[in-house]
Protein backbone atom coordinates (compact mmCIF):
# COMPACT_ATOMS: atom_id res chain seq x y z
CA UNK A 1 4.30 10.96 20.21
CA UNK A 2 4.51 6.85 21.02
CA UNK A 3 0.53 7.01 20.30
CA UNK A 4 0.82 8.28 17.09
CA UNK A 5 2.94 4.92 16.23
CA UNK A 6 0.92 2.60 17.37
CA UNK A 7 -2.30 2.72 14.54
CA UNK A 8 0.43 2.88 12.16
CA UNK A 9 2.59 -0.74 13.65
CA UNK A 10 -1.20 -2.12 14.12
CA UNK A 11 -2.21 -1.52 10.49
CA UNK A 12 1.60 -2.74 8.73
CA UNK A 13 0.71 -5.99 11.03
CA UNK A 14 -2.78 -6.03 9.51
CA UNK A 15 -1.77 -5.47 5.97
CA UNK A 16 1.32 -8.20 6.66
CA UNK A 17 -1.34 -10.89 7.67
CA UNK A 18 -3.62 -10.03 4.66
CA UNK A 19 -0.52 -10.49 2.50
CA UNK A 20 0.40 -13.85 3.90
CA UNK A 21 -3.00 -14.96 4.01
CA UNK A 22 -3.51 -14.30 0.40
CA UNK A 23 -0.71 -15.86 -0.90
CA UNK A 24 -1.05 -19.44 1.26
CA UNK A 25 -5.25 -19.06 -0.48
CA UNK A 26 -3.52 -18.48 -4.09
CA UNK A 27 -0.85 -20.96 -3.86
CA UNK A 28 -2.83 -23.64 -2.19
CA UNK A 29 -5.88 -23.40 -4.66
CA UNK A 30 -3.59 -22.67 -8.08
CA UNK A 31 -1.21 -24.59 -9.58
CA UNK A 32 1.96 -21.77 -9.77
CA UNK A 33 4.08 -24.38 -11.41
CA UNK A 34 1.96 -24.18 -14.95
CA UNK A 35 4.01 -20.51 -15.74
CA UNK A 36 7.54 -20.55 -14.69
CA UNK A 37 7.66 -16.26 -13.29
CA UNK A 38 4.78 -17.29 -11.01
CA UNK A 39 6.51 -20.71 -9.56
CA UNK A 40 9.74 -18.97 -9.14
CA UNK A 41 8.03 -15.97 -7.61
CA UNK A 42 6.31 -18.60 -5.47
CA UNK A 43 9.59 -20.44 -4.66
CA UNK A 44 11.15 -17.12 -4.04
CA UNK A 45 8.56 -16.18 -1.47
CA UNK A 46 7.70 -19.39 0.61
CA UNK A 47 10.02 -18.93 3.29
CA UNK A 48 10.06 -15.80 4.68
CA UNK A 49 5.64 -16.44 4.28
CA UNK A 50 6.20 -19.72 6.13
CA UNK A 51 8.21 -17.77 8.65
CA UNK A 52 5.84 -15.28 8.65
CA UNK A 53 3.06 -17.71 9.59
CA UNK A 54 4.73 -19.00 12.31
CA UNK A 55 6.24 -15.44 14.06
CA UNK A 56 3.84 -13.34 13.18
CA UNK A 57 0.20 -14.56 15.75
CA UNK A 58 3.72 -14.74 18.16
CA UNK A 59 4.47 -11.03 17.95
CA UNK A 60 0.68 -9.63 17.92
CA UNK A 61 -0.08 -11.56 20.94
CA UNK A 62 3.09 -9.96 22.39
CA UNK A 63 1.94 -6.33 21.16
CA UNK A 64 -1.56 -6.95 22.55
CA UNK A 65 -0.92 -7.82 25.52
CA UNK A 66 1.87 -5.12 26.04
CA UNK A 67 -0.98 -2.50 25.67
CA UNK A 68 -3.04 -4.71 28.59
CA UNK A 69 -5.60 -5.74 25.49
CA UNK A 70 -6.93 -1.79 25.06
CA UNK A 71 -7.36 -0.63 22.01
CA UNK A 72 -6.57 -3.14 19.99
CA UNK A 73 -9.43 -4.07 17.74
CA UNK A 74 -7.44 -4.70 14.15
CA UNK A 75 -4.63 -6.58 16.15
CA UNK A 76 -6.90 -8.69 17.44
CA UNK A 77 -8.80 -9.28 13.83
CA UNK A 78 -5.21 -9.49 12.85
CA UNK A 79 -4.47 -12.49 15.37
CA UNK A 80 -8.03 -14.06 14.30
CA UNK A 81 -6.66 -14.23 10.42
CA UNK A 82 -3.18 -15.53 11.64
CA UNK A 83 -4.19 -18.28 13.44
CA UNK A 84 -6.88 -19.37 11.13
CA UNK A 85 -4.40 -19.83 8.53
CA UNK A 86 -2.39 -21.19 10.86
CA UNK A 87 -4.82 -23.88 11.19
CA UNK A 88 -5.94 -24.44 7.55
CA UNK A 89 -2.32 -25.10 6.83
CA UNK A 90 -1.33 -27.20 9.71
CA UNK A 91 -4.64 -29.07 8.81
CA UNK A 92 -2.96 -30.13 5.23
């Protein structure tokens, strides 16, 4: 039954760090302040992403490594998105 969960957790984590990735790309490279529903969408939004970015390589290291890093291809490409966005916006 618990195996059954885990491609479901792995691909919610995958989908989260997609979502987060795309928005740091869209509001780094666009100017959201030019329409005023996209900046206050944008405002709306920047701190649970920034939280996000922050707890989220945290918690898939935690899940990989609580399966002894088996099966865990799409957490790992997960972690590999997380922390390079990590990076690009530390680098800033």
């Amino acid at each position: 039954m618990e195996e059954d969960k885990k491609p479901a957790t792995d691909i919610v984590i995958f989908f989260v760090s997609l979502l987060v990735m795309f928005f740091w790309i869209l509001t780094n490279n666009i100017n959201v302040y030019e329409n005023k529903f996209i900046g206050i969408i944008a405002e709306i939004l920047w701190l649970p992403l920034i939280l996000l970015i922050f707890g989220l390589p945290i918690m898939t290291f935690v899940l990989i490594s609580s399966r002894k890093f088996e099966k865990s291809k799409i957490l790992f490409l997960s972690l590999a998105i997380q922390v390079t966005i990590l990076i690009i916006q530390i680098a800033k």
